[in-house]
N, C-alpha and C. Protein backbone atom coordinates (compact mmCIF):
# COMPACT_ATOMS: atom_id res chain seq x y z
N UNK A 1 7.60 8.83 17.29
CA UNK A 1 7.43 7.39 17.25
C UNK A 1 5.94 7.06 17.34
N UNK A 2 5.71 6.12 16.54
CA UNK A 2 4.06 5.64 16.29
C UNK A 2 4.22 4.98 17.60
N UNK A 3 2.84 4.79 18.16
CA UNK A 3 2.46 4.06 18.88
C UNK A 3 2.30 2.60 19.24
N UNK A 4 2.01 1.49 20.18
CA UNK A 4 2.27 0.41 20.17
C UNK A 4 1.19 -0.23 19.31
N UNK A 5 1.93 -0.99 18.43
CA UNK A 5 0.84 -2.05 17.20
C UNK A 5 -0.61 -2.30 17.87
N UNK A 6 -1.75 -2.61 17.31
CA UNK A 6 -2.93 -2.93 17.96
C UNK A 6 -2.78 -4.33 17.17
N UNK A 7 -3.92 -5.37 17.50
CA UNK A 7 -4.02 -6.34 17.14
C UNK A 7 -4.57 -6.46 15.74
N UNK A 8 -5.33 -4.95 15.26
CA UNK A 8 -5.40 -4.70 14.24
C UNK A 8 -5.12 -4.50 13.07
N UNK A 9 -3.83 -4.00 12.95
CA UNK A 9 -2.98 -3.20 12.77
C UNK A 9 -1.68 -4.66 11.85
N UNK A 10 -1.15 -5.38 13.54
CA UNK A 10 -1.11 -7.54 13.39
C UNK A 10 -1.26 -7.80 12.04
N UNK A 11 -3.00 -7.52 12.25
CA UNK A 11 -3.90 -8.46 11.25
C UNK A 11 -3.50 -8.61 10.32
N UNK A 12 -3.53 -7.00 9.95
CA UNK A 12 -3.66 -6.21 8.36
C UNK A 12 -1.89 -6.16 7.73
N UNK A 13 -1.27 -6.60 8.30
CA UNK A 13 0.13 -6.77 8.17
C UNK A 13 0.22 -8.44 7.71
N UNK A 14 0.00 -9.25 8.02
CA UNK A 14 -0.34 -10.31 8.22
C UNK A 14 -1.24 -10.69 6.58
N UNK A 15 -2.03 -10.35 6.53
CA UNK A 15 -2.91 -9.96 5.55
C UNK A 15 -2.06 -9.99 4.08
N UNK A 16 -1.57 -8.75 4.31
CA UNK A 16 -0.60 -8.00 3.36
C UNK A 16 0.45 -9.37 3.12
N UNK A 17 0.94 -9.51 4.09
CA UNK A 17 1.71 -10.67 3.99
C UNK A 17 1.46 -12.27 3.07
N UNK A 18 0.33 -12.42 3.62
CA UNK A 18 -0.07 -13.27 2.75
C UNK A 18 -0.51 -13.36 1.37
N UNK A 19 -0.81 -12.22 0.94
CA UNK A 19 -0.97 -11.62 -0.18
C UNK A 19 0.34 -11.26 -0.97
N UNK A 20 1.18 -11.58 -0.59
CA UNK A 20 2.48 -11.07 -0.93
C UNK A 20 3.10 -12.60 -1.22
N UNK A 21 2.73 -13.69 -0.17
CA UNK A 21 3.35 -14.82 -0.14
C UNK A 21 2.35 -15.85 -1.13
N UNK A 22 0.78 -15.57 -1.98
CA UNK A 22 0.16 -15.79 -2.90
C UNK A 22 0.70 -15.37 -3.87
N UNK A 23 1.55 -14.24 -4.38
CA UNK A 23 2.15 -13.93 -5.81
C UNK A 23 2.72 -14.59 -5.93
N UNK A 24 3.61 -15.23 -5.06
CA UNK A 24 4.99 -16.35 -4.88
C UNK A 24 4.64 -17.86 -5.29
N UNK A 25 3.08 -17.79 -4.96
CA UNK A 25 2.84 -18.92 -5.42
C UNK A 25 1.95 -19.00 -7.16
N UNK A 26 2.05 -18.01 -7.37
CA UNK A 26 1.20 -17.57 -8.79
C UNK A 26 2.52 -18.03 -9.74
N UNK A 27 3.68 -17.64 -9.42
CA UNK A 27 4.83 -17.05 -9.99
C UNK A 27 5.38 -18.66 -10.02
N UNK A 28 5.43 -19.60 -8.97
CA UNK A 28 5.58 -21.38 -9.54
C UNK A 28 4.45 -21.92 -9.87
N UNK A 29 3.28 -21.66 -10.11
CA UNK A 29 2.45 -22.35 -10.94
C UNK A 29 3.06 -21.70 -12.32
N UNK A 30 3.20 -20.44 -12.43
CA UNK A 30 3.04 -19.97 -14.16
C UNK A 30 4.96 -20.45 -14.40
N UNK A 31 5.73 -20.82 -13.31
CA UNK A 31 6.83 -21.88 -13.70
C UNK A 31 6.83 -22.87 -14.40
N UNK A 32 5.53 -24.02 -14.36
CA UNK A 32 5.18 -24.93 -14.55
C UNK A 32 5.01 -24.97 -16.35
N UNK A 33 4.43 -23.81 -16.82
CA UNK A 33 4.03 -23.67 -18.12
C UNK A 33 5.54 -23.40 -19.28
N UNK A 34 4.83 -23.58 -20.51
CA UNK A 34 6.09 -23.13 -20.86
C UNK A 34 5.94 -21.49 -21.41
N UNK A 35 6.97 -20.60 -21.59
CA UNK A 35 7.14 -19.09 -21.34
C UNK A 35 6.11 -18.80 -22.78
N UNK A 36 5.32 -17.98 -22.10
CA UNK A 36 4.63 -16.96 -23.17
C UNK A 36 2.90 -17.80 -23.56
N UNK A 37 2.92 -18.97 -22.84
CA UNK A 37 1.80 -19.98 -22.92
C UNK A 37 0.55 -19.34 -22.18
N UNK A 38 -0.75 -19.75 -22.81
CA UNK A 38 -1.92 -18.79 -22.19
C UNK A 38 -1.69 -19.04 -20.56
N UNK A 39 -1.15 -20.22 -20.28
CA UNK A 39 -1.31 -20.43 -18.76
C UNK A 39 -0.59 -19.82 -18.30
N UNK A 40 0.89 -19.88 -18.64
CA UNK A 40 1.65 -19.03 -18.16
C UNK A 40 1.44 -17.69 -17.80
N UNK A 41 0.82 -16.81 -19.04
CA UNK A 41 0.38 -15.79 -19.05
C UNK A 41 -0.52 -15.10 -17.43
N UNK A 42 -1.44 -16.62 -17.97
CA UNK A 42 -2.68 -15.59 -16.95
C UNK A 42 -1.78 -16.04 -15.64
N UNK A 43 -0.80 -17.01 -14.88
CA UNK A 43 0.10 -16.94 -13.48
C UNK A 43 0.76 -16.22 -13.37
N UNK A 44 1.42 -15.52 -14.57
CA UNK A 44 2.25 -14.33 -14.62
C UNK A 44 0.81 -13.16 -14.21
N UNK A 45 0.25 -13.17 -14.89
CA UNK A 45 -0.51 -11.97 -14.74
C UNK A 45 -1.55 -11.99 -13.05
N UNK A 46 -1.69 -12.74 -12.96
CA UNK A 46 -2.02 -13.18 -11.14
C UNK A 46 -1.19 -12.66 -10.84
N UNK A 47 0.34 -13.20 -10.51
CA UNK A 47 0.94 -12.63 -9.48
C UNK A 47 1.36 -10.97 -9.73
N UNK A 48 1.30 -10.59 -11.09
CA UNK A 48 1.80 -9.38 -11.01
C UNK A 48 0.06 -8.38 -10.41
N UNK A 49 -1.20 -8.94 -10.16
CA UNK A 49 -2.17 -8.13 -9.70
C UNK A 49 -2.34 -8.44 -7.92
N UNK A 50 -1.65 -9.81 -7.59
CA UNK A 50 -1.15 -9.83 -6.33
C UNK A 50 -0.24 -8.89 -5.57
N UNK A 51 0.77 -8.44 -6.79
CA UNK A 51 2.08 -7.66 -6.13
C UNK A 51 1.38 -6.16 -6.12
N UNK A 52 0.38 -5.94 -7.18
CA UNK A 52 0.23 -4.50 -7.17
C UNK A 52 -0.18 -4.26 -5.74
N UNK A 53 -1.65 -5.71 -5.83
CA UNK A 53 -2.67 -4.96 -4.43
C UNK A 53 -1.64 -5.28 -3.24
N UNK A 54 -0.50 -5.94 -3.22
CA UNK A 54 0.41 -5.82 -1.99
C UNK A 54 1.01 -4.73 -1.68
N UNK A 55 1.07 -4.05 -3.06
CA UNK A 55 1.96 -2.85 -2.93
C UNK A 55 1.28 -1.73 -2.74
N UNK A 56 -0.06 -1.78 -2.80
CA UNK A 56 -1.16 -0.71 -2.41
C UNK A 56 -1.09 -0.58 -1.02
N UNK A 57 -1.39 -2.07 -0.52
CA UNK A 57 -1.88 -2.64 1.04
C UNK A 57 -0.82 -1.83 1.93
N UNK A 58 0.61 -2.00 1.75
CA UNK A 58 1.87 -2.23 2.08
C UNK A 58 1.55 -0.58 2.32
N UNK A 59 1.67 0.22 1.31
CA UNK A 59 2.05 1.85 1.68
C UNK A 59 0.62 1.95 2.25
N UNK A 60 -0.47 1.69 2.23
CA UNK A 60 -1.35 2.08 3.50
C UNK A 60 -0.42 1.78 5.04
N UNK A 61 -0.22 0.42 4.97
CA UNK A 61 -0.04 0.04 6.35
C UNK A 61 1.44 0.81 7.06
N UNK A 62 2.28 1.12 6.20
CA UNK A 62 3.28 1.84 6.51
C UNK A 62 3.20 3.13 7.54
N UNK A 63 2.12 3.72 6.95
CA UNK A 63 1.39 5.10 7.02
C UNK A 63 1.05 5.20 8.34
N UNK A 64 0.89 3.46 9.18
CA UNK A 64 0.42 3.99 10.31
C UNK A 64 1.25 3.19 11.28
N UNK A 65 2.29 2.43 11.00
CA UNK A 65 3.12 1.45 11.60
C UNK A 65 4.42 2.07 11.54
N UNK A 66 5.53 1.96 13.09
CA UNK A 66 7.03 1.76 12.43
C UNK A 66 7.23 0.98 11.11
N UNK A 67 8.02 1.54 10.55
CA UNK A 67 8.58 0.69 9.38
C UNK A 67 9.48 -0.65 10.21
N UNK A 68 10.31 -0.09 11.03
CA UNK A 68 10.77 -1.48 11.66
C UNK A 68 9.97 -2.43 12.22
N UNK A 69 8.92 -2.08 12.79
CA UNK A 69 7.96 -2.95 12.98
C UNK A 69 6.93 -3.79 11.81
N UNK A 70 7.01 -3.03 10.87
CA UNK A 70 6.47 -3.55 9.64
C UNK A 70 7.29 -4.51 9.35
N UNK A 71 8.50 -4.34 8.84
CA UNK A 71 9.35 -4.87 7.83
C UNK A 71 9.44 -6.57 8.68
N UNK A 72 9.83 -6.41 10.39
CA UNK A 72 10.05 -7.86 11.21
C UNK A 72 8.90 -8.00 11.07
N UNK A 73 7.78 -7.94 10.72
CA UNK A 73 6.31 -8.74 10.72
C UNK A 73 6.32 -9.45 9.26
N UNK A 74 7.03 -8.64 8.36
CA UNK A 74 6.89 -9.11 7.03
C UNK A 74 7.51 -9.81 6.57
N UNK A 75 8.63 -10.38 7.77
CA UNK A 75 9.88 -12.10 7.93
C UNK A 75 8.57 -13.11 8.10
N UNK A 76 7.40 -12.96 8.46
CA UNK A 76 6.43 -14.08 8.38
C UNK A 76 6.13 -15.00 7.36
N UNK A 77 6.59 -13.91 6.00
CA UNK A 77 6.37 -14.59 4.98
C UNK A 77 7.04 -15.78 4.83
N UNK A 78 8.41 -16.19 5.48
CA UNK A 78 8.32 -17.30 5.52
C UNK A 78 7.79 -18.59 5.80
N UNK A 79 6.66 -18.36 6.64
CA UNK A 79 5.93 -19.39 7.42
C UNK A 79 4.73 -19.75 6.41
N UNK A 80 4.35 -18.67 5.64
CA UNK A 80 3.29 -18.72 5.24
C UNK A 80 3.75 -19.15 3.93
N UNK A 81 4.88 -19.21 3.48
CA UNK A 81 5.28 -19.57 2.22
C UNK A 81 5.43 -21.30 2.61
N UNK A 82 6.16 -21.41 3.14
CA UNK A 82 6.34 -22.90 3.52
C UNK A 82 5.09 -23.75 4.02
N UNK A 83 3.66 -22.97 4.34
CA UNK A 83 2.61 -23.43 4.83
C UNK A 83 1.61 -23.68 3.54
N UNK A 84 1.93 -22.86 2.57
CA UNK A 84 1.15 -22.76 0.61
C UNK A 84 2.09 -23.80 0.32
N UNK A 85 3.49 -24.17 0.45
CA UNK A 85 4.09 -25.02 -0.29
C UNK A 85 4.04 -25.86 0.23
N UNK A 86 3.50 -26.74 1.54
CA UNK A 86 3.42 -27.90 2.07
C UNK A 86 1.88 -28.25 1.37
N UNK A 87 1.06 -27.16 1.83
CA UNK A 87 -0.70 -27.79 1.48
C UNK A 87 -0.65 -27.55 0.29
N UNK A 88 -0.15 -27.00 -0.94
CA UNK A 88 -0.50 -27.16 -2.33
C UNK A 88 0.76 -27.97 -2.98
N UNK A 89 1.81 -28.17 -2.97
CA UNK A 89 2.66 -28.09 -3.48
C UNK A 89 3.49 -29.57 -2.74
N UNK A 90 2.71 -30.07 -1.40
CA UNK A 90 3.73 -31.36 -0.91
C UNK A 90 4.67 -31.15 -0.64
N UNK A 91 5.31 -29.98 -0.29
CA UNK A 91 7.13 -29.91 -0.06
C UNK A 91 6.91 -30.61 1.35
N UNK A 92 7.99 -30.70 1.51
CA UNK A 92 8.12 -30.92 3.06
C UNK A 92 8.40 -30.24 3.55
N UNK A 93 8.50 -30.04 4.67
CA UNK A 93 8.89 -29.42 5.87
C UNK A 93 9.78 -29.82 6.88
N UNK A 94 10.95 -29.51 7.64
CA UNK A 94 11.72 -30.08 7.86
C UNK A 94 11.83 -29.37 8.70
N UNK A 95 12.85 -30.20 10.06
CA UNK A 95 12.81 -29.62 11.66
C UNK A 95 13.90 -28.63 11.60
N UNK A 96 14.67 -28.38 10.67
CA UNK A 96 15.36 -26.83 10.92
C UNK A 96 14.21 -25.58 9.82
N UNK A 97 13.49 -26.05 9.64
CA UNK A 97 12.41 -25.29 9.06
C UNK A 97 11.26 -24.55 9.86
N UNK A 98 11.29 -25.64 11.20
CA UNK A 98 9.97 -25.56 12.42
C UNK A 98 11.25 -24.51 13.13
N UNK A 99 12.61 -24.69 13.71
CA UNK A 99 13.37 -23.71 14.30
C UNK A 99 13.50 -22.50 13.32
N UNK A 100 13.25 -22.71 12.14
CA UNK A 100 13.86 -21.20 11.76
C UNK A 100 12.71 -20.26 11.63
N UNK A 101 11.66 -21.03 11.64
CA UNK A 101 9.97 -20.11 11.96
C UNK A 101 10.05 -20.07 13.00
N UNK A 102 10.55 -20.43 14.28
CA UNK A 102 10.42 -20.21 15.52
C UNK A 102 11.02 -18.73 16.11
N UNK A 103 12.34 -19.09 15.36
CA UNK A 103 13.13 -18.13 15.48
C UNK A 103 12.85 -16.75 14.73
N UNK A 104 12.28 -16.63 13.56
CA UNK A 104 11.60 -15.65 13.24
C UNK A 104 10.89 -14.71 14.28
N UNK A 105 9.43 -15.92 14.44
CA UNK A 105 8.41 -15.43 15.36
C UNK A 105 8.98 -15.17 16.72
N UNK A 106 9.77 -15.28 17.45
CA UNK A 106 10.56 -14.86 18.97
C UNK A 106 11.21 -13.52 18.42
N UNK A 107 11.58 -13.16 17.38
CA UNK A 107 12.19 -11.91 17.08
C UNK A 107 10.82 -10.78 16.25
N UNK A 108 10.26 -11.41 16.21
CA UNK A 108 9.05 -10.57 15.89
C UNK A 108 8.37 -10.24 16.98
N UNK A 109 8.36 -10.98 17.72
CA UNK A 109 7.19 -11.05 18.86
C UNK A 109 8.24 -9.96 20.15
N UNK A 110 9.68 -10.03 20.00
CA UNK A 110 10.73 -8.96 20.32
C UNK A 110 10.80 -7.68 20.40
N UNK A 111 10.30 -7.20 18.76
CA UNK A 111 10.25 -6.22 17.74
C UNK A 111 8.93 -5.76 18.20
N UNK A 112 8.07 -6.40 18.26
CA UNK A 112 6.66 -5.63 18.53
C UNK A 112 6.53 -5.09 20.12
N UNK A 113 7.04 -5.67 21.07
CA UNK A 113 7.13 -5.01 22.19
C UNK A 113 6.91 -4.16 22.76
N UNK A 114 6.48 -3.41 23.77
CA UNK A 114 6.33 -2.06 23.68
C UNK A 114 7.14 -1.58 24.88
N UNK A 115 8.77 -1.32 24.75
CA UNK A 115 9.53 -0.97 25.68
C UNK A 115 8.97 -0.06 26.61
């Protein structure tokens, strides 16, 4: 068993994460276009150089993290998705939205523990 997460370690997970939750948002801008359109193209082609360097980031960070500890850090992406789609995008946000990020982060913050 790997050792207990450093705050470092957090970061770069976190990181990854957000980088993961930017393709997501590459992927409804190039929604917006119609299919095969230069715009489309280059949002398609964003998010697919988002997913690579996530998928680079991702098997580094594996390498030195539980995977279970990875994977409950990488439920963040919800927060951070709903935080790109409020400040770019105007969605709202809604109070079983603030509990279900809550509830995330109490089971992450669970998961990272160091029994």
């Amino acid at each position: 068993m790997k050792s207990r997460i450093s705050l470092v370690l957090i970061s770069a997970l976190q990181g990854c994460t957000i980088i993961f939750a930017v393709s997501s948002i590459c992927g409804k801008l190039a929604s917006r276009y119609d299919f095969l359109s230069e715009n489309y193209l280059l949002w398609f082609l964003l998010e697919l150089l988002f997913l690579g360097i996530y998928a680079i980031l991702w098997q580094q960070i594996i390498k030195k993290v539980d995977i279970s500890v990875a994977y409950a850090n990488k439920a963040t992406v919800i927060f951070w998705s709903m935080l790109f789609a409020f400040v770019i995008f105007n969605e709202k946000i809604t109070l079983m939205n603030i509990i279900g990020v809550i509830l995330i982060f109490m089971g992450i913050v669970m998961v990272n523990r160091n029994d």
